[in-house]
C-alpha atoms as a PDB file:
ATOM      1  CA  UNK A   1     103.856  99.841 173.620  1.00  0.00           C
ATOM      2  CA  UNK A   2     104.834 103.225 172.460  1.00  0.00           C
ATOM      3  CA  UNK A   3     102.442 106.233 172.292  1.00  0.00           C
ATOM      4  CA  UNK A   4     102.620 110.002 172.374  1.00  0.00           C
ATOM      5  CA  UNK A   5     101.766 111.845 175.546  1.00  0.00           C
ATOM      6  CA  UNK A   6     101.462 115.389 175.092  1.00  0.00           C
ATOM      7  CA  UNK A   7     103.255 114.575 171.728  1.00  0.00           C
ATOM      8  CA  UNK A   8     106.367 113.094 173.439  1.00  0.00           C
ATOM      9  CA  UNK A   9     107.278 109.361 172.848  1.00  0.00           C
ATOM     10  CA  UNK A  10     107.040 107.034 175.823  1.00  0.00           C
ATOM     11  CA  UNK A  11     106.782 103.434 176.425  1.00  0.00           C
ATOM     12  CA  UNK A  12     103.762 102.264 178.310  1.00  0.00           C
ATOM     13  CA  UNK A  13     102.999  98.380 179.264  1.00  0.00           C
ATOM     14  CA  UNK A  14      98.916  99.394 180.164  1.00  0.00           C
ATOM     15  CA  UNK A  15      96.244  98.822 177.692  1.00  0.00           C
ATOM     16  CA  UNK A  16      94.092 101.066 178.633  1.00  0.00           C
ATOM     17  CA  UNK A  17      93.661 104.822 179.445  1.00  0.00           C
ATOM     18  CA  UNK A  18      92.919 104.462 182.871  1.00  0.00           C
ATOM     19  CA  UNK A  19      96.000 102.275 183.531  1.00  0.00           C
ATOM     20  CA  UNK A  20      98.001 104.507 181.176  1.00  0.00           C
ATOM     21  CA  UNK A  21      97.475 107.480 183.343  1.00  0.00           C
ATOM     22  CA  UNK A  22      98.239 105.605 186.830  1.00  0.00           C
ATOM     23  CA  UNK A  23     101.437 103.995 185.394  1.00  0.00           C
ATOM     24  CA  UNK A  24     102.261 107.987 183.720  1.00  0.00           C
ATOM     25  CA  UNK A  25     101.702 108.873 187.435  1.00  0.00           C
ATOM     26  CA  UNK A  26      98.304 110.864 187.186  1.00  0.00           C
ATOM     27  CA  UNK A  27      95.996 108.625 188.983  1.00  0.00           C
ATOM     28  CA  UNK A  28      94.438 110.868 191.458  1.00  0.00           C
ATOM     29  CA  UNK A  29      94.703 114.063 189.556  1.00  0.00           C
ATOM     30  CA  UNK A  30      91.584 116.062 187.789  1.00  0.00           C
ATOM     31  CA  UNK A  31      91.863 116.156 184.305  1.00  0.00           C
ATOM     32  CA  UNK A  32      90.891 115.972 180.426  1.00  0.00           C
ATOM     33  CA  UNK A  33      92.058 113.103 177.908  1.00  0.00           C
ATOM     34  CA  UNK A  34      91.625 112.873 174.906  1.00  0.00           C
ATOM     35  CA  UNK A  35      93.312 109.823 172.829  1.00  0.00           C
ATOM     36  CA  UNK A  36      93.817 110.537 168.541  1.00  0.00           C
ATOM     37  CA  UNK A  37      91.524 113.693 169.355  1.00  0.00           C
ATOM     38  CA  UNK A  38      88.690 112.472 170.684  1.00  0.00           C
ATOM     39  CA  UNK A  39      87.476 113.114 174.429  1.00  0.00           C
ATOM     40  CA  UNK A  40      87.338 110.466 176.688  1.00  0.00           C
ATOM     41  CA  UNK A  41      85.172 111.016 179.929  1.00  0.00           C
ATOM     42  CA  UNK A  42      86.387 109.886 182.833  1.00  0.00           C
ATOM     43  CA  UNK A  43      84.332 106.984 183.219  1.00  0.00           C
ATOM     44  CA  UNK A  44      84.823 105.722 180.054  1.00  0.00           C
ATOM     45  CA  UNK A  45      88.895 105.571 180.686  1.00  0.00           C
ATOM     46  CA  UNK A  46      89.060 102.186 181.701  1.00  0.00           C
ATOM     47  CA  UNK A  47      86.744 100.950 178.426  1.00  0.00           C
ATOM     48  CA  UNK A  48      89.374 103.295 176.305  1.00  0.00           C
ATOM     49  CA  UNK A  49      92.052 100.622 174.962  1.00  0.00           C
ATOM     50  CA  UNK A  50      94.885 102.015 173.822  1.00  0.00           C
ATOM     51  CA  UNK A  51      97.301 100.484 170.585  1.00  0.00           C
ATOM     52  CA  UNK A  52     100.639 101.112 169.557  1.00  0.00           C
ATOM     53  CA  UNK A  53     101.403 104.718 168.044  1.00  0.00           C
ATOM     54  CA  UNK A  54      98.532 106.384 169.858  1.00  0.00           C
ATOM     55  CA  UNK A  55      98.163 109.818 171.041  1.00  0.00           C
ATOM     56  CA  UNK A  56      97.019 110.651 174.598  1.00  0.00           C
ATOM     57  CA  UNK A  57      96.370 114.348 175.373  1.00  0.00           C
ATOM     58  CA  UNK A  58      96.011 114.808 179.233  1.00  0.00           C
ATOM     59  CA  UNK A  59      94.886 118.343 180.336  1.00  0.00           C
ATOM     60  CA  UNK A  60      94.684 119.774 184.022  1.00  0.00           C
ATOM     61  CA  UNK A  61      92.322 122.769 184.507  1.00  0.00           C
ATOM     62  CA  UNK A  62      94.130 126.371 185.172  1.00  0.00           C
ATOM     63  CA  UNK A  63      93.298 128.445 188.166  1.00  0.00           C
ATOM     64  CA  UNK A  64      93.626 131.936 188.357  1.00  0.00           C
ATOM     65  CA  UNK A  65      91.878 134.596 187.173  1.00  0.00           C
END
């Protein structure tokens, strides 16, 4: 299915968040998502199903100071 990831097109075959991010190659990482605006906690990521035309935000936190 297509969705937007950090509002750029891509083809995904997962149906939900938490597969989206492993296939999109951020399965270990700390971060935020948010899908069509709202947050989605990371425990809730796998209950998250995603449809065509979607849009994922992903967000790592910044270090530095």
């Amino acid at each position: 299915m297509n969705i937007e990831v950090n509002g750029e097109r891509r083809e995904v075959r997962a149906g939900d968040l938490a597969a989206a991010l492993e296939e999109l190659g951020f399965a270990d990482a700390v971060l935020a998502t948010a899908v069509n605006g709202a947050f989605v906690p990371a425990g809730e990521r796998a209950a998250a199903m995603l449809a065509e035309g979607d849009r994922l935000e992903i967000l790592a936190p910044m270090q530095g100071g």
